[in-house]
C-alpha atoms as a PDB file:
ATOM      1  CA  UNK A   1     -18.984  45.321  26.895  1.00  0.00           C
ATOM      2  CA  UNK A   2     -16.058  43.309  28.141  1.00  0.00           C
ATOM      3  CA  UNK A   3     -16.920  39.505  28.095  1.00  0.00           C
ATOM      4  CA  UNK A   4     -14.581  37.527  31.456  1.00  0.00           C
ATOM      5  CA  UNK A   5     -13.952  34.210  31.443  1.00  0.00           C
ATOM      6  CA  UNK A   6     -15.079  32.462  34.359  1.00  0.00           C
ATOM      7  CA  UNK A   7     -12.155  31.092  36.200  1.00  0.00           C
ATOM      8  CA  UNK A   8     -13.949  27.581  36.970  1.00  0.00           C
ATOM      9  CA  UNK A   9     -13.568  27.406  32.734  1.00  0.00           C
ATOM     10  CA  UNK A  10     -10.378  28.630  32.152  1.00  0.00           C
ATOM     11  CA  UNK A  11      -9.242  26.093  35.096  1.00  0.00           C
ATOM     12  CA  UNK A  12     -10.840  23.248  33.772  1.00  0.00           C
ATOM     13  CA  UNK A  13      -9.174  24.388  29.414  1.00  0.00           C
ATOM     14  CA  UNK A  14      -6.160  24.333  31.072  1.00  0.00           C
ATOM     15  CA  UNK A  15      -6.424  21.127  32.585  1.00  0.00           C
ATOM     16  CA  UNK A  16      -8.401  19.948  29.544  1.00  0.00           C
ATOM     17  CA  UNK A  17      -4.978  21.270  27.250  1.00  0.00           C
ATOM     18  CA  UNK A  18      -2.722  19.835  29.393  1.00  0.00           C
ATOM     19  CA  UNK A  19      -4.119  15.997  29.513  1.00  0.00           C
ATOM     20  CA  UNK A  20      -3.947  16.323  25.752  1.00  0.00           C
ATOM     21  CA  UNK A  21      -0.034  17.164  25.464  1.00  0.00           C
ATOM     22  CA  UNK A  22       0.299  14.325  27.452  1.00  0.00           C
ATOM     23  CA  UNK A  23      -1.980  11.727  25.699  1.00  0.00           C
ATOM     24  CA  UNK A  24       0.172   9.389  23.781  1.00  0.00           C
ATOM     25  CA  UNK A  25      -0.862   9.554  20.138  1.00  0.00           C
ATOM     26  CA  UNK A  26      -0.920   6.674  18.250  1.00  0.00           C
ATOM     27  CA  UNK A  27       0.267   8.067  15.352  1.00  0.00           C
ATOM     28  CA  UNK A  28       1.298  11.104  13.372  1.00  0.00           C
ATOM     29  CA  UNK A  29       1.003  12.199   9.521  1.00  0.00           C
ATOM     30  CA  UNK A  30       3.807  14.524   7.674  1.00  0.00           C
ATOM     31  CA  UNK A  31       4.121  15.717   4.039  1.00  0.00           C
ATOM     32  CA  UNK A  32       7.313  14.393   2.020  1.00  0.00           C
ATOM     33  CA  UNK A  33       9.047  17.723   3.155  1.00  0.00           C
ATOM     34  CA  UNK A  34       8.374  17.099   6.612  1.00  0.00           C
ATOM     35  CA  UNK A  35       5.031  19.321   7.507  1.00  0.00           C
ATOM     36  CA  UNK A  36       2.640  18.066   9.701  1.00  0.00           C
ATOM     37  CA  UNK A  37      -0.389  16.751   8.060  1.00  0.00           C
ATOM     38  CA  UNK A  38      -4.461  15.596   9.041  1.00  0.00           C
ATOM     39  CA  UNK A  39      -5.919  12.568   7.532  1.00  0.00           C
ATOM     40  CA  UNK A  40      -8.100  14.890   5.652  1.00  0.00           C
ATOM     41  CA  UNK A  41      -5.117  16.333   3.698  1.00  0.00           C
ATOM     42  CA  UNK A  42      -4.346  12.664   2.497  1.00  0.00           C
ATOM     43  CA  UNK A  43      -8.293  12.042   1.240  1.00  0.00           C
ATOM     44  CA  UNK A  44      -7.970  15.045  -0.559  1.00  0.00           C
ATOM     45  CA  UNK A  45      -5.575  14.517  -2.557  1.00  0.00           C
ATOM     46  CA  UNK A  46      -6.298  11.437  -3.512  1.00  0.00           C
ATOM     47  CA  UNK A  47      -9.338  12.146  -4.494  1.00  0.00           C
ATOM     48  CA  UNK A  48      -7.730  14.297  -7.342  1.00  0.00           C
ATOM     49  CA  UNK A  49      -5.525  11.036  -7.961  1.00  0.00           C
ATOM     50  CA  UNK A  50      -5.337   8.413 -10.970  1.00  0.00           C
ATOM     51  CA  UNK A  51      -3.851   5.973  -8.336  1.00  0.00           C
ATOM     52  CA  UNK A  52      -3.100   5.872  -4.841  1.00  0.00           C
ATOM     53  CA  UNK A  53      -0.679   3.630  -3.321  1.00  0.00           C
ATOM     54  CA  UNK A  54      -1.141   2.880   0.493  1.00  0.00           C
ATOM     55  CA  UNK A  55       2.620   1.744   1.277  1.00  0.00           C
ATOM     56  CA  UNK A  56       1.855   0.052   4.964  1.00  0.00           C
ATOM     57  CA  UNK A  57       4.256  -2.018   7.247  1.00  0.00           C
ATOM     58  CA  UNK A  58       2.462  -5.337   7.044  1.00  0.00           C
ATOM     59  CA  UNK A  59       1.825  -6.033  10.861  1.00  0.00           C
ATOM     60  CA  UNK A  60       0.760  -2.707  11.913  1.00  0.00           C
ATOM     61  CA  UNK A  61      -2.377  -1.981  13.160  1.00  0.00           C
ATOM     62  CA  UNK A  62      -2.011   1.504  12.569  1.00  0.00           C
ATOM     63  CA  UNK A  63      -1.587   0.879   8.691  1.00  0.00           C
ATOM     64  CA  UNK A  64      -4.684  -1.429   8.385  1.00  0.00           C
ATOM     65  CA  UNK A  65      -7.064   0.825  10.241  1.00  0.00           C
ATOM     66  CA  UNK A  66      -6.208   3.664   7.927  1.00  0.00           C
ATOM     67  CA  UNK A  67      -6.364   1.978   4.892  1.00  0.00           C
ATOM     68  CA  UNK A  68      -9.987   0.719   6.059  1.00  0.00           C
ATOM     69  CA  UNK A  69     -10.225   4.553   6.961  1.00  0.00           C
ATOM     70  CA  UNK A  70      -9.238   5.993   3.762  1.00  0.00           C
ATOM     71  CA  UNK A  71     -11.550   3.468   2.000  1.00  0.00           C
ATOM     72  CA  UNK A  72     -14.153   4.737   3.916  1.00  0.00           C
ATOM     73  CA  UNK A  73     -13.942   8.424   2.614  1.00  0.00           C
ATOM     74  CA  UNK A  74     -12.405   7.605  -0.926  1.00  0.00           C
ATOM     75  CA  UNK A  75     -15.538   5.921  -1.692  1.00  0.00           C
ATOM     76  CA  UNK A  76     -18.072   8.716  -0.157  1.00  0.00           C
ATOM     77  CA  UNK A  77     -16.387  10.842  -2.539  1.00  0.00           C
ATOM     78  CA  UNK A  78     -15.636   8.905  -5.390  1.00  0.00           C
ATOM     79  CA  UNK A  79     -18.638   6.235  -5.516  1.00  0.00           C
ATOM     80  CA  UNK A  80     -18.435   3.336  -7.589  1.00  0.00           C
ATOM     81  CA  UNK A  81     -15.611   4.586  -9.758  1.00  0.00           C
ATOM     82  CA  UNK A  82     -12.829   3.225  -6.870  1.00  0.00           C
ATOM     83  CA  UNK A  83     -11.144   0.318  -7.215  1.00  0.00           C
ATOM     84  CA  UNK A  84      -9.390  -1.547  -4.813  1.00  0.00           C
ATOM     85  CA  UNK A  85      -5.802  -3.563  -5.223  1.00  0.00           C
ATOM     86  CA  UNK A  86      -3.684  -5.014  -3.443  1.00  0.00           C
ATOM     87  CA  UNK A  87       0.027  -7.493  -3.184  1.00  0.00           C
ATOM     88  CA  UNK A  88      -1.240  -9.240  -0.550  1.00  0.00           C
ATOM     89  CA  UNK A  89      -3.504 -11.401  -3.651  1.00  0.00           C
ATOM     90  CA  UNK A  90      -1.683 -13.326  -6.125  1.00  0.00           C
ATOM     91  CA  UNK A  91      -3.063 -12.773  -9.676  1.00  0.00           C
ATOM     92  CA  UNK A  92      -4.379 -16.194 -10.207  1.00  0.00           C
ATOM     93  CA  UNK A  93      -6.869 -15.875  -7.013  1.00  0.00           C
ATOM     94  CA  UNK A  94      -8.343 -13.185  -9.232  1.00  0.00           C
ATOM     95  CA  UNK A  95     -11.288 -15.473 -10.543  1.00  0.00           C
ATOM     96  CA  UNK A  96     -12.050 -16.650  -7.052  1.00  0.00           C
ATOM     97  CA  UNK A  97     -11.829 -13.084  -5.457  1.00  0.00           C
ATOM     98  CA  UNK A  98     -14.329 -11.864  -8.539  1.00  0.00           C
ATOM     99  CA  UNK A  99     -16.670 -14.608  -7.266  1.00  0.00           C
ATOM    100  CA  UNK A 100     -16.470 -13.822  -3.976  1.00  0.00           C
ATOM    101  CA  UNK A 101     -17.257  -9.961  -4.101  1.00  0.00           C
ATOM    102  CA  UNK A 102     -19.875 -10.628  -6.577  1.00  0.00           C
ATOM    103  CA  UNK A 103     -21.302 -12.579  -3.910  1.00  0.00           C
ATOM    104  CA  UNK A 104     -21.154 -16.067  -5.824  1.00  0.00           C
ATOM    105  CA  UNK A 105     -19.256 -18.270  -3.437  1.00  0.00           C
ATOM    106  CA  UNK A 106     -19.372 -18.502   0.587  1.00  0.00           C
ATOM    107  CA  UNK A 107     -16.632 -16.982   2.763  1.00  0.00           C
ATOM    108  CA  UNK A 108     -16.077 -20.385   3.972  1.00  0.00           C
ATOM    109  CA  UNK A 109     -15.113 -21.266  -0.234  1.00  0.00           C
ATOM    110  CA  UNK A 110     -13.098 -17.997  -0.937  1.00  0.00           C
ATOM    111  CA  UNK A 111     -11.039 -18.064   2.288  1.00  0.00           C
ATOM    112  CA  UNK A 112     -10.466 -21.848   2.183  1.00  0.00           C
ATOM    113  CA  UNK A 113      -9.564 -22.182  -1.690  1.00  0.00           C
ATOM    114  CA  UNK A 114      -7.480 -18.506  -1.854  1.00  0.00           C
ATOM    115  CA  UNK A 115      -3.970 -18.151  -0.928  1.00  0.00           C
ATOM    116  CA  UNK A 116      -4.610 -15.369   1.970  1.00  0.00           C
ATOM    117  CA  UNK A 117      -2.069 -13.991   4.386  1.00  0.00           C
ATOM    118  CA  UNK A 118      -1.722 -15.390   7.857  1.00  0.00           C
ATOM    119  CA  UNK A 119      -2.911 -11.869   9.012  1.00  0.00           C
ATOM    120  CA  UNK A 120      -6.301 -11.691   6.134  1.00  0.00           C
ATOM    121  CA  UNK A 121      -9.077 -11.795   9.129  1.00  0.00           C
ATOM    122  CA  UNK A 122      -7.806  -8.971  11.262  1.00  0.00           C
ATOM    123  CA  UNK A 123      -6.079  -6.975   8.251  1.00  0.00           C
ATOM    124  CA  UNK A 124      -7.176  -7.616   5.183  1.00  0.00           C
ATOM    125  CA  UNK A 125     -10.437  -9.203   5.488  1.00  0.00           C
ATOM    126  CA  UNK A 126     -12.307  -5.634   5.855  1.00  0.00           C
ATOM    127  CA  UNK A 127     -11.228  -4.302   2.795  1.00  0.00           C
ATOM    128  CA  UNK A 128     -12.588  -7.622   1.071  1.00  0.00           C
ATOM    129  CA  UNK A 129     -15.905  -7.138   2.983  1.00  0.00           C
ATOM    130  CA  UNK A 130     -16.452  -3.403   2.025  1.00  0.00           C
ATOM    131  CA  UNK A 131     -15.778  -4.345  -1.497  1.00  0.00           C
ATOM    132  CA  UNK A 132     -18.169  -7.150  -1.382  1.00  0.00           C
ATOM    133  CA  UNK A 133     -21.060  -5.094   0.506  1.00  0.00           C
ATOM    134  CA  UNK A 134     -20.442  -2.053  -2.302  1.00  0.00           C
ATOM    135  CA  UNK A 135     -19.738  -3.911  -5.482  1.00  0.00           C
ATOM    136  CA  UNK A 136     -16.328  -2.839  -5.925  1.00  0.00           C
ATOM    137  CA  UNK A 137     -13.821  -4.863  -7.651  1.00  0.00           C
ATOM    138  CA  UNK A 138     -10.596  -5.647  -5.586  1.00  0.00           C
ATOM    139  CA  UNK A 139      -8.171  -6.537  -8.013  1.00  0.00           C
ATOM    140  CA  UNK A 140      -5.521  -9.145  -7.183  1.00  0.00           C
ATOM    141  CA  UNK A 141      -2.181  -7.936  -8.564  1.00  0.00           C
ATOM    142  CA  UNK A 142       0.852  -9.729  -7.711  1.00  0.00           C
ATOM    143  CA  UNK A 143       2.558 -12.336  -9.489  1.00  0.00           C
ATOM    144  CA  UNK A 144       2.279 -15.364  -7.839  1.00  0.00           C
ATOM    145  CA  UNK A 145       5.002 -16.591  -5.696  1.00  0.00           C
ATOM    146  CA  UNK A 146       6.576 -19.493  -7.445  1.00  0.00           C
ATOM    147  CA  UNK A 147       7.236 -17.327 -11.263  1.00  0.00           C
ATOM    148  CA  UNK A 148       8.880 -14.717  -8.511  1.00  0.00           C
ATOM    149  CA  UNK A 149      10.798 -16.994  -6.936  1.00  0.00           C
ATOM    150  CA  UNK A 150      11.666 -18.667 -10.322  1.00  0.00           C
ATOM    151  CA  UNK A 151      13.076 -14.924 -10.828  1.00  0.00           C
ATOM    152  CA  UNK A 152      14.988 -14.620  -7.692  1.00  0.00           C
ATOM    153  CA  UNK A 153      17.009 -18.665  -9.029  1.00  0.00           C
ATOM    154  CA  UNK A 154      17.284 -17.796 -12.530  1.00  0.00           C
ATOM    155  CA  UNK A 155      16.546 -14.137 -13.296  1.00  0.00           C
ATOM    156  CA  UNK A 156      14.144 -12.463 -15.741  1.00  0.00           C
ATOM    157  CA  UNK A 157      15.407 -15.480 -18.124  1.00  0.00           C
ATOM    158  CA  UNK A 158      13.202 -18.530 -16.132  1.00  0.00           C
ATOM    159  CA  UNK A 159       9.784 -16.519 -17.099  1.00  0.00           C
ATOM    160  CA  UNK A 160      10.635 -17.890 -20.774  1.00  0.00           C
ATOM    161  CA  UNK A 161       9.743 -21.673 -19.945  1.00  0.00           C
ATOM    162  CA  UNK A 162       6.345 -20.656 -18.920  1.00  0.00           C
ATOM    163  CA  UNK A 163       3.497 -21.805 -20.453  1.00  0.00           C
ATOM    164  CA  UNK A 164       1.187 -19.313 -22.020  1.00  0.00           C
ATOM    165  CA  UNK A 165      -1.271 -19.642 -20.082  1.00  0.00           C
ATOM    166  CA  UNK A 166       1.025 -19.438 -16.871  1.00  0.00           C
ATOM    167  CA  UNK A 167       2.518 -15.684 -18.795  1.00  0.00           C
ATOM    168  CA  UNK A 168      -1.591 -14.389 -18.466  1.00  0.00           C
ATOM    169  CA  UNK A 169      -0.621 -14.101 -14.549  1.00  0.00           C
ATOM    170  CA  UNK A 170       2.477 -11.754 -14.691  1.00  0.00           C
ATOM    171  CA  UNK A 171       3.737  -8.594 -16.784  1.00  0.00           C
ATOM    172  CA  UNK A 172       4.604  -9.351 -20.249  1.00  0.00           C
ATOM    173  CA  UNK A 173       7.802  -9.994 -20.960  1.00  0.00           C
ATOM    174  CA  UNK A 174      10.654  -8.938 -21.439  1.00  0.00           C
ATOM    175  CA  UNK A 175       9.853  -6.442 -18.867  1.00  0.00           C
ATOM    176  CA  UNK A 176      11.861  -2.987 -18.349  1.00  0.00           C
ATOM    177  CA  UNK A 177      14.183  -3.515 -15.513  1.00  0.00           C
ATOM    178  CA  UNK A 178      16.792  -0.583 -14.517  1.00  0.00           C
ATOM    179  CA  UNK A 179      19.081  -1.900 -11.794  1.00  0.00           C
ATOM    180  CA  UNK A 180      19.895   1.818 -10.714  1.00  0.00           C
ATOM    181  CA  UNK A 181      16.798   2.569  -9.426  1.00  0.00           C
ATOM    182  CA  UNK A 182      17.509   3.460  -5.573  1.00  0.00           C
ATOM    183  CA  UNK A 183      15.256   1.152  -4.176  1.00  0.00           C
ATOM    184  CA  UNK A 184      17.086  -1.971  -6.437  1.00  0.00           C
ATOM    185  CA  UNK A 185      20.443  -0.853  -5.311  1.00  0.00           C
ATOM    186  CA  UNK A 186      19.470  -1.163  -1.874  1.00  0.00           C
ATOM    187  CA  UNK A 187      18.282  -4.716  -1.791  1.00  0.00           C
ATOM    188  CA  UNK A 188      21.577  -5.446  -3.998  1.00  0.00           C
ATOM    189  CA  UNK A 189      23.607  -4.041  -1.407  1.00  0.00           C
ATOM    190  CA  UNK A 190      21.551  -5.430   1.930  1.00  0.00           C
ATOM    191  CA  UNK A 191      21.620  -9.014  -0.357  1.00  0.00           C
ATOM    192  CA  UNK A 192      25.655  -8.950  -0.744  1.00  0.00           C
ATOM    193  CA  UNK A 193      25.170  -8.295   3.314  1.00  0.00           C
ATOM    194  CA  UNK A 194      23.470 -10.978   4.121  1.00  0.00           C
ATOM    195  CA  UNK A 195      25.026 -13.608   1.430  1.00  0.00           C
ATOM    196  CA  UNK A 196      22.505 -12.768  -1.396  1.00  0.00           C
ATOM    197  CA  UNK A 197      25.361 -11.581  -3.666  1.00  0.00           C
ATOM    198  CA  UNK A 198      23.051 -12.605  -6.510  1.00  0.00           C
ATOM    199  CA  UNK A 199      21.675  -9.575  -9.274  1.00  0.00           C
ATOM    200  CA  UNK A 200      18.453 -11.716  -9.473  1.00  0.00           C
ATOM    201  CA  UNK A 201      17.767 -11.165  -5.782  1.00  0.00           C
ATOM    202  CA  UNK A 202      16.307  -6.720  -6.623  1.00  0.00           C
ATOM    203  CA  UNK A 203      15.003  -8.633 -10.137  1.00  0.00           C
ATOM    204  CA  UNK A 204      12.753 -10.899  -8.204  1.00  0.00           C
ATOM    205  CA  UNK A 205      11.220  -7.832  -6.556  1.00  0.00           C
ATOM    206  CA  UNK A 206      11.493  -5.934 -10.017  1.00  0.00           C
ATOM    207  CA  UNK A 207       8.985  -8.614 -11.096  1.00  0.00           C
ATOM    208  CA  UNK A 208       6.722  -8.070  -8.393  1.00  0.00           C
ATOM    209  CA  UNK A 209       6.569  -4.225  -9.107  1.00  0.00           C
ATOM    210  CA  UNK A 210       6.163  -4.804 -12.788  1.00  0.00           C
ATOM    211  CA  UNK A 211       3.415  -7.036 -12.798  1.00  0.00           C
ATOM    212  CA  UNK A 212       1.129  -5.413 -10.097  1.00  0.00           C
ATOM    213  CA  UNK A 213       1.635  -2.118 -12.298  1.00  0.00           C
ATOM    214  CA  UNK A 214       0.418  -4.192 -15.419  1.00  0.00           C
ATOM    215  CA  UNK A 215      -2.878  -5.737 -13.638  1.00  0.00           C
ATOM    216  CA  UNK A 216      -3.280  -2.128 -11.743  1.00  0.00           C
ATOM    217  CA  UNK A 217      -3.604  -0.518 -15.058  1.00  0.00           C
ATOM    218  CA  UNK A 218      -5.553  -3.228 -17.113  1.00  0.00           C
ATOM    219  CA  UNK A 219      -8.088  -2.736 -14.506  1.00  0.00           C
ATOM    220  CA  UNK A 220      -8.505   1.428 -14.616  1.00  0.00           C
ATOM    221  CA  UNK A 221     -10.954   2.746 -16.943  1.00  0.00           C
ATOM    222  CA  UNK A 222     -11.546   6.280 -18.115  1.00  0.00           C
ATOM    223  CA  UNK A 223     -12.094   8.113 -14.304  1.00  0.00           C
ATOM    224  CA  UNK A 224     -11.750   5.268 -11.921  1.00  0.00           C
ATOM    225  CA  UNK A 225      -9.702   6.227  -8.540  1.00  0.00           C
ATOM    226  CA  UNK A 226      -7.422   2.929  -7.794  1.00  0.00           C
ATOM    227  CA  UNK A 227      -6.378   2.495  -4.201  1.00  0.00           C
ATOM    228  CA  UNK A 228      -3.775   0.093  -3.622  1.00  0.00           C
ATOM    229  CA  UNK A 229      -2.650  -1.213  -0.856  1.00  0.00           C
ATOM    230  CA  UNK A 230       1.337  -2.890  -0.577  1.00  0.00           C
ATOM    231  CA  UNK A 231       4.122  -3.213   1.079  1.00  0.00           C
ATOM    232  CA  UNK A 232       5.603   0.613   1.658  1.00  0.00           C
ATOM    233  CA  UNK A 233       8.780  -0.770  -0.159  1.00  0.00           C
ATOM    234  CA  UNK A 234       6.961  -1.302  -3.287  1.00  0.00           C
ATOM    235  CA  UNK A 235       6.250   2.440  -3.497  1.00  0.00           C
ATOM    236  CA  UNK A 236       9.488   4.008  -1.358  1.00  0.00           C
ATOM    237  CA  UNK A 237      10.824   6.894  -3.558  1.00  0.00           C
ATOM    238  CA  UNK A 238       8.292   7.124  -5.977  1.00  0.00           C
ATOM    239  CA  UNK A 239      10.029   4.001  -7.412  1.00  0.00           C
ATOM    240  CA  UNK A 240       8.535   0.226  -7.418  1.00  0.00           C
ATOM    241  CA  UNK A 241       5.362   0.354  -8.926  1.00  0.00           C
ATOM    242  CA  UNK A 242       5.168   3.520  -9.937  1.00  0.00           C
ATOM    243  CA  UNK A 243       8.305   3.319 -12.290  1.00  0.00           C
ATOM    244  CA  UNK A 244       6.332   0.532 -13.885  1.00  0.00           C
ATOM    245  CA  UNK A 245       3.096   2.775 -14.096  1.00  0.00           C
ATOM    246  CA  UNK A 246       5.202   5.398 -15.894  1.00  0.00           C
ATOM    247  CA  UNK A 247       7.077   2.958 -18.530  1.00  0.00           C
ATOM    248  CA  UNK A 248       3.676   1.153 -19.413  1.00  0.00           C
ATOM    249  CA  UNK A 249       1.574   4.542 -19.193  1.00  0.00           C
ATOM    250  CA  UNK A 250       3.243   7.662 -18.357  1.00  0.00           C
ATOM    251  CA  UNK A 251       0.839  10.852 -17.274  1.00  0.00           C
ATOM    252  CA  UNK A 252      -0.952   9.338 -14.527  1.00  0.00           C
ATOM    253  CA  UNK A 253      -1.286  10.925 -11.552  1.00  0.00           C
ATOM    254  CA  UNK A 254       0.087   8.571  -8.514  1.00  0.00           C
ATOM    255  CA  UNK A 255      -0.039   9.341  -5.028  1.00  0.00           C
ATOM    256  CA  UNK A 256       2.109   7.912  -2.345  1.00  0.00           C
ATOM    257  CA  UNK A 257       1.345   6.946   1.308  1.00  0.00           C
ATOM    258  CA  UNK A 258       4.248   5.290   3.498  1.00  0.00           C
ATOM    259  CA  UNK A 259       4.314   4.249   7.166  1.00  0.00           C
ATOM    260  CA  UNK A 260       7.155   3.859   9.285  1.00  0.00           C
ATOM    261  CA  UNK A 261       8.082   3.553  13.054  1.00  0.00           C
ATOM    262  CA  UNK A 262      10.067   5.929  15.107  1.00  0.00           C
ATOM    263  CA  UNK A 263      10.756   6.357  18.627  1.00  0.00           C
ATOM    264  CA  UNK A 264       9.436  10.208  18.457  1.00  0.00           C
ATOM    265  CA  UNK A 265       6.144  11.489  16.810  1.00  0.00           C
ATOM    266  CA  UNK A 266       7.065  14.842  17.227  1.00  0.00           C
ATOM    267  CA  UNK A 267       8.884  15.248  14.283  1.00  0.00           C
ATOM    268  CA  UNK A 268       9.741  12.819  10.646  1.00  0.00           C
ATOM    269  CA  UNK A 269      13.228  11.995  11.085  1.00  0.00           C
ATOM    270  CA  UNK A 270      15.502  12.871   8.387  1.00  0.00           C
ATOM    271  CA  UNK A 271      15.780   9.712   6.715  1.00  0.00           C
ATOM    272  CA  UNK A 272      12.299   9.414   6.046  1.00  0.00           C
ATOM    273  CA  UNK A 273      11.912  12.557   4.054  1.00  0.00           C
ATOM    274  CA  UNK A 274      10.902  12.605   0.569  1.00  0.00           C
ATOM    275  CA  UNK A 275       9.950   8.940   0.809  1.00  0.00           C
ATOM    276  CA  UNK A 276       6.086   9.590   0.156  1.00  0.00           C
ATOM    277  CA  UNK A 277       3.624  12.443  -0.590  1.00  0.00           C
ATOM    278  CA  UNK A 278       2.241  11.442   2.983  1.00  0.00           C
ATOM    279  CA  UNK A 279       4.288   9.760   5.887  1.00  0.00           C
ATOM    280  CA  UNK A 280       2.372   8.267   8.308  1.00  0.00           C
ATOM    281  CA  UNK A 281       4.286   7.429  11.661  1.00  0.00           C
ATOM    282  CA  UNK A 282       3.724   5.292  14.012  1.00  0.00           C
ATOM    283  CA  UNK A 283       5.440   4.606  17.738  1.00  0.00           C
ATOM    284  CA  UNK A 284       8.095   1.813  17.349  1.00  0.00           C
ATOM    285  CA  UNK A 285       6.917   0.545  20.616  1.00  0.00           C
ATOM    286  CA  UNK A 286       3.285  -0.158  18.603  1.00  0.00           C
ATOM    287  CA  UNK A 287       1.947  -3.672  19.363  1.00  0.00           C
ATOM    288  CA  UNK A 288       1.944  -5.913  15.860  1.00  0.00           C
ATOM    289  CA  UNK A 289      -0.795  -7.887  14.805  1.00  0.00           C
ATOM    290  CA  UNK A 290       1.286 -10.854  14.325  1.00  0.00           C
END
């Protein structure tokens, strides 16, 4: 027996269909060759990852729900065993993050004692929470400021005046350092742009990469899932970070998320291609969170 659709349905699917085509997403996911992707396809993958780098743009909404997101279903599958990172915490704030997610100080302490980002309470701040509600360490892995600014003045060279105590809060040195890398090149060419004609301006960010590798791998152990969250730069190409990662422990599966902003959703333009396992884009016209 034939089965009809009633008319009053197919009516009201067609109208359904058509106020979806012209919702206005807030944001679409592609593969690094371009396929579209869901959110799922991202958790699952990571989930078979060693470490997965969320590469967001740093006042996008878009990037910090996801991240909170991907948190959310990264631990329901992996437990205890993830760990959270991120740039956005210098590596001497480590001992008063540890305190603070082990519930030993008061938010009022941590947040007026640690170096946070103008945007922590809407962006970052969640992340800190969830870790502090589940017992998950949050590892603070960049190098602090003033040894990468001592970098971008003097080069790799200025590190050697530190004290030793000061070296406990960066990569060791010497660290590897291959000006070639695509990512490098870049910033040497935008620097001679803008007036930066300097090869310490790429080794400043060189330092960055290399010391939130080091911290990102003295925290894994044996089956831990790392999720860390940085700038999408630090991770663009499969370079940054993850160069670092393979010179100081090669093997390790890493996983790559970028955002970026484009006019269109319908399709990743060309020049994003290849720049991450998963591209998430988002409307250029998206409002910024500061």
């Amino acid at each position: 027996m034939k089965k009809w659709i009633r008319p009053g349905l197919l009516l009201m699917a067609v109208i359904l269909f058509s106020s979806f085509k012209s919702d206005k997403p807030a944001y679409r996911i592609f593969t690094a060759d371009g396929k579209k992707a869901m959110f799922k396809d991202i958790v699952k993958q990571a989930l078979k990852s060693d470490i997965v780098y969320f590469g967001e743009l740093h006042n996008n909404p878009i990037s910090h729900w996801l991240q909170l997101e991907l948190v959310h279903s990264l631990y329901d599958g992996h437990s205890n065993r993830l760990i959270l990172g991120a740039e956005m915490f210098e590596r001497d704030d480590q001992v008063l993050l540890d305190e603070y997610t082990r519930g030993l100080i008061s938010t009022k302490s941590f947040e007026g004692q640690a170096r946070l980002w103008k945007n922590y309470k809407t962006d970052y701040k969640p992340l800190v929470e969830f870790a502090r509600e589940k017992g998950l360490h949050f590892v603070a892995s960049n190098i602090p400021r003033r040894y990468a600014s001592i970098v971008h003045s003097q080069g790799f060279e200025g590190l050697d005046s530190l004290s030793g105590e000061a070296r406990l809060w960066i990569a060791p040195l010497p660290v590897p350092y291959d000006a070639t890398l695509s990512t490098y090149a870049a910033m040497m060419e935008m620097g001679g742009m803008s007036g930066h004609t300097s090869a310490n301006f790429p080794k400043a960010q060189a330092i960055k990469d290399a010391t939130m590798a080091h911290f990102i791998l003295q925290s894994m152990d044996a089956g831990s899932l790392m999720l860390h969250f940085n700038g999408a730069y630090h991770s663009k190409n499969r370079e940054g970070i993850l160069w670092y990662v393979d010179q100081y422990r090669p093997g390790l599966r890493q996983m790559t998320i970028a955002t970026v902003e484009q006019d269109s959703l319908d399709e990743l333009e060309e020049t994003y291609l290849n720049e991450a396992d998963f591209i998430i884009v988002v409307p250029a016209a998206m409002t910024k969170t500061y």
